[in-house]
N, C-alpha and C. Protein backbone atom coordinates (compact mmCIF):
# COMPACT_ATOMS: atom_id res chain seq x y z
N UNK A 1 43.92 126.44 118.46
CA UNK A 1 43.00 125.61 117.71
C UNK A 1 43.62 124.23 117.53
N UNK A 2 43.22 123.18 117.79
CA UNK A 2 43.16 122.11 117.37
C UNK A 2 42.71 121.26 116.13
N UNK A 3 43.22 121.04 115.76
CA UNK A 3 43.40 119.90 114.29
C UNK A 3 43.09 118.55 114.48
N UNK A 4 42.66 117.73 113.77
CA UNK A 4 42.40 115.91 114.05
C UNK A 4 44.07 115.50 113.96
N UNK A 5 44.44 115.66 114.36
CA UNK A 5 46.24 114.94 114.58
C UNK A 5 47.15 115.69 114.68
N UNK A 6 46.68 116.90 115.16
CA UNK A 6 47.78 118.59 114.80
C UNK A 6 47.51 119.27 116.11
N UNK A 7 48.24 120.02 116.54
CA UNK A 7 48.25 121.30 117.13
C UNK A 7 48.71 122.67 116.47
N UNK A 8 48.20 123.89 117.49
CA UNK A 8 48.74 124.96 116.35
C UNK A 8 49.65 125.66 117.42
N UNK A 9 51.11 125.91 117.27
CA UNK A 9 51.68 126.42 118.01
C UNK A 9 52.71 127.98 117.68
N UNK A 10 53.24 128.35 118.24
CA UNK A 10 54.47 129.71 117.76
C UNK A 10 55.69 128.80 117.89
N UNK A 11 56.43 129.65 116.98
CA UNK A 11 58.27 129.91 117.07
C UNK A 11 58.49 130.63 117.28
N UNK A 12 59.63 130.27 118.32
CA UNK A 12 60.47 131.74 119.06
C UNK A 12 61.64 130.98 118.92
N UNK A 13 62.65 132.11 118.89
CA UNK A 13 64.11 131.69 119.14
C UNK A 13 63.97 132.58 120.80
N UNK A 14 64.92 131.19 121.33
CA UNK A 14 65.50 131.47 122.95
C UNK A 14 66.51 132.77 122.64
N UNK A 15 66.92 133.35 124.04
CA UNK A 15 67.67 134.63 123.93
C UNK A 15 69.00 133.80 123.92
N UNK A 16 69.65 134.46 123.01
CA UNK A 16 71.12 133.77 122.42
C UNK A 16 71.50 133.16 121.23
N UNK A 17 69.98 132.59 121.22
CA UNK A 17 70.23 131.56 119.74
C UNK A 17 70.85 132.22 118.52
N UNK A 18 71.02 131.38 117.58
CA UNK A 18 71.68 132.27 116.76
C UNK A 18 70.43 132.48 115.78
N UNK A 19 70.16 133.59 115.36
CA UNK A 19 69.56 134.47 114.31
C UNK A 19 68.70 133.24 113.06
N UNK A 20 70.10 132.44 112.45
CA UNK A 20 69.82 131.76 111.73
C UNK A 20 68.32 130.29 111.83
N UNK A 21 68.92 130.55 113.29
CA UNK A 21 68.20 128.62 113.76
C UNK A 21 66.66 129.02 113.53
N UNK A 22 66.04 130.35 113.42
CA UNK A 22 65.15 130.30 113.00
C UNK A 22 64.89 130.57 111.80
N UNK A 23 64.79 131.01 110.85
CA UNK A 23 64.40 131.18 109.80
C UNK A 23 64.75 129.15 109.17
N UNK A 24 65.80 128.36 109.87
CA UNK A 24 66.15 127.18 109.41
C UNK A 24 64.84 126.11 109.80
N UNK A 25 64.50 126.86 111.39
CA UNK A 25 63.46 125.63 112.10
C UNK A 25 62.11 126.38 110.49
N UNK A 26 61.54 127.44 110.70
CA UNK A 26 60.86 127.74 109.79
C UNK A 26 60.56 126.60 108.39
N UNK A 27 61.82 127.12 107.88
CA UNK A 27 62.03 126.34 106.26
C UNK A 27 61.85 124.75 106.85
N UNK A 28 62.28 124.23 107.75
CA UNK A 28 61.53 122.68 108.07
C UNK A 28 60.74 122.29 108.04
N UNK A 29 59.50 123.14 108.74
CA UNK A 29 58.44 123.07 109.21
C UNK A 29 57.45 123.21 107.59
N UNK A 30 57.68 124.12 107.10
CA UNK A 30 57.08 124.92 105.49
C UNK A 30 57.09 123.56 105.26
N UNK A 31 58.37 122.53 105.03
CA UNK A 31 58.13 121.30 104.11
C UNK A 31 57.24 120.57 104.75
N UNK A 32 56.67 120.40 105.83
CA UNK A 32 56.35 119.09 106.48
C UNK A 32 54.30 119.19 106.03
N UNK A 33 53.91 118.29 106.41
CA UNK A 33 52.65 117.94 105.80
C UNK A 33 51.53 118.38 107.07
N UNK A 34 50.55 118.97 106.96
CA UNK A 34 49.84 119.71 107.96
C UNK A 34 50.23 120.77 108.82
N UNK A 35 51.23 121.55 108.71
CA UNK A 35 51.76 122.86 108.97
C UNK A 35 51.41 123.87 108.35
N UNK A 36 50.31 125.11 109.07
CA UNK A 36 50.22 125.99 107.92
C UNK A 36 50.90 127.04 109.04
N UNK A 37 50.89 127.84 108.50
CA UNK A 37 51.16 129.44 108.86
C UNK A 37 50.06 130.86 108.65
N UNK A 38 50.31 131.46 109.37
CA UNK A 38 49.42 133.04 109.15
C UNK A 38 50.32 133.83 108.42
N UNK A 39 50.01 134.36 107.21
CA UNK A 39 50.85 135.26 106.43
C UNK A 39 52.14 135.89 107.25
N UNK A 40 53.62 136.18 107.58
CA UNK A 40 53.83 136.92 108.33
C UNK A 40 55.12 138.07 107.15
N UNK A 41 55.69 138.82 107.66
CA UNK A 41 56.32 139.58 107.61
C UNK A 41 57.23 140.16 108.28
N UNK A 42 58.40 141.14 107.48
CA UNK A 42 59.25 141.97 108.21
C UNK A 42 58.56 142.75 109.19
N UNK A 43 58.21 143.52 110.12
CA UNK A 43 57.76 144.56 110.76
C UNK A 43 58.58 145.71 111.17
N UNK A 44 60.03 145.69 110.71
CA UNK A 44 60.84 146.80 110.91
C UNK A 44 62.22 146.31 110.80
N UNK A 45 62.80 146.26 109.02
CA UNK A 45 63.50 145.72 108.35
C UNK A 45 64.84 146.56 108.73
N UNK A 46 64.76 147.45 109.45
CA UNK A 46 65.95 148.74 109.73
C UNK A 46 66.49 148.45 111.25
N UNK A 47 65.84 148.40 112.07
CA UNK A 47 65.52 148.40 113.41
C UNK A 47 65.89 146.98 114.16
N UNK A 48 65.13 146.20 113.21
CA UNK A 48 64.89 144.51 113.69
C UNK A 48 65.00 143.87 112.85
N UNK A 49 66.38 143.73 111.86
CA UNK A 49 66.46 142.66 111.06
C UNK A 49 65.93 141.31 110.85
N UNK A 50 66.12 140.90 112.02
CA UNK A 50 65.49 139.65 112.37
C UNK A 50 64.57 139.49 112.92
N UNK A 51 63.25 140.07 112.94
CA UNK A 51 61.98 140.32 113.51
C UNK A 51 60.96 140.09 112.28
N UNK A 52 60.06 139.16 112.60
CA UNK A 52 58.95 138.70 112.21
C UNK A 52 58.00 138.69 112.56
N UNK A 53 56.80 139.38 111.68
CA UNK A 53 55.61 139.42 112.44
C UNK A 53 54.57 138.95 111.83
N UNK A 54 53.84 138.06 112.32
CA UNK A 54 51.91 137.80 111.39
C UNK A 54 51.45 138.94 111.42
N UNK A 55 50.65 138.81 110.35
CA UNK A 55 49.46 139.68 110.31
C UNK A 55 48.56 139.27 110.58
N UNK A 56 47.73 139.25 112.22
CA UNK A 56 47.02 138.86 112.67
C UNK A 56 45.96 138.51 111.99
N UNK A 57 45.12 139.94 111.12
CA UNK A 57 44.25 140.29 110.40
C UNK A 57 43.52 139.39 109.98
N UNK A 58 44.78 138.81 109.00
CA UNK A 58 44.43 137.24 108.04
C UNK A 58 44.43 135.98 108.56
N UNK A 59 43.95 135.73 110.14
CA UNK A 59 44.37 135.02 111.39
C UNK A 59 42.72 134.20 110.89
N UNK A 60 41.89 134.93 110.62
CA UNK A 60 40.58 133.59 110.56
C UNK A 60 40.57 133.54 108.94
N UNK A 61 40.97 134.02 107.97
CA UNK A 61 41.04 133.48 106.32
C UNK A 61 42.32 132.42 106.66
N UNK A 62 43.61 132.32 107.40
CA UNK A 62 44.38 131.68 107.40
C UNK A 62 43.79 130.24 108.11
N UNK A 63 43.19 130.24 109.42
CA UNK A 63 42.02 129.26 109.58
C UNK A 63 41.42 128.34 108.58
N UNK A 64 40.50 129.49 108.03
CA UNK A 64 39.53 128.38 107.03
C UNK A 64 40.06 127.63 106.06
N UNK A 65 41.34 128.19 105.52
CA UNK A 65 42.73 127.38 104.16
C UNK A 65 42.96 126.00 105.25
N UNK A 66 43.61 126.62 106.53
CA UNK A 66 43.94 125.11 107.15
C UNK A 66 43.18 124.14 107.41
N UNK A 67 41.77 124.77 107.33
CA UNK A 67 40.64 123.72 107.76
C UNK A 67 40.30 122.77 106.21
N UNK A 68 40.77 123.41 105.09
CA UNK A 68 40.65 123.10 103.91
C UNK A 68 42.02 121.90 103.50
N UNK A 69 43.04 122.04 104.49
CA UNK A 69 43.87 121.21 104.21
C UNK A 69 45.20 122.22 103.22
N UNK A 70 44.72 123.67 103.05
CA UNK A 70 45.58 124.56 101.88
C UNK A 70 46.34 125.33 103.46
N UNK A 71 47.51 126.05 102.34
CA UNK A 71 47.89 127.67 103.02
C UNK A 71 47.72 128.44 102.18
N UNK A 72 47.72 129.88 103.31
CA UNK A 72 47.06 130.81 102.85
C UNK A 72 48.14 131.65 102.09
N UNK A 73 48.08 132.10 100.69
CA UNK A 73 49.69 132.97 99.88
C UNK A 73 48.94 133.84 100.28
N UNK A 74 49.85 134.76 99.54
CA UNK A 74 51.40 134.48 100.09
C UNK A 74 52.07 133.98 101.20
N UNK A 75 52.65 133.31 101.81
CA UNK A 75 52.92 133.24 103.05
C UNK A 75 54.08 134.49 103.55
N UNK A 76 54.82 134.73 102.67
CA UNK A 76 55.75 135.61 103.46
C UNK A 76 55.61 137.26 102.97
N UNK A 77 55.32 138.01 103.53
CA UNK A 77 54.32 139.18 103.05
C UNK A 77 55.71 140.19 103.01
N UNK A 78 55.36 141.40 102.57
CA UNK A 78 56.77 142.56 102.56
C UNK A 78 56.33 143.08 103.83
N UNK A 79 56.77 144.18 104.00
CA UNK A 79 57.37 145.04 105.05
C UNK A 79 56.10 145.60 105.49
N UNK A 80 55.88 144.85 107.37
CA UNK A 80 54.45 145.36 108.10
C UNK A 80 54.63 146.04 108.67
N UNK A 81 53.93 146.92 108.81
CA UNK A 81 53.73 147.97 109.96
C UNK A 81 53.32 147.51 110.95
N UNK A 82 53.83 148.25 112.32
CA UNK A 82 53.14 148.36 113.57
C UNK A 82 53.91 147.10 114.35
């Protein structure tokens, strides 16, 4: 989806990176002005420490907040399944 001066894109960390550089690019992005996010979450806090997942679900309510200029809370959800 496209925005009047925005794009909407993903974060990935490259294979190697260190663990940290994302959750850091993240917290950058949170501050900056026209950045929203789709609720996301742990998806397997045992398994994949460092694994994050949206909840798709809330993928068109997260839409209509950005089209509003808001984000959608919580943004960082507990522990998702699947």
């Amino acid at each position: 989806m496209r925005r009047p001066g925005g794009y909407t894109f993903t974060i990935e960390n490259k294979k190697g990176d260190h663990p940290m550089s994302l959750g850091e690019n993240i917290a950058r992005l949170m501050q900056r002005k026209h950045y929203y996010f789709v609720p996301y979450g742990q998806d397997d806090p045992f398994a994949k420490p460092q694994s994050l997942k949206a909840d798709l679900a809330l993928l068109p309510a997260a839409v209509d907040a950005a089209l509003r200029g808001e984000q959608l809370q919580p943004v960082l959800l507990g522990q998702r399944n699947a």
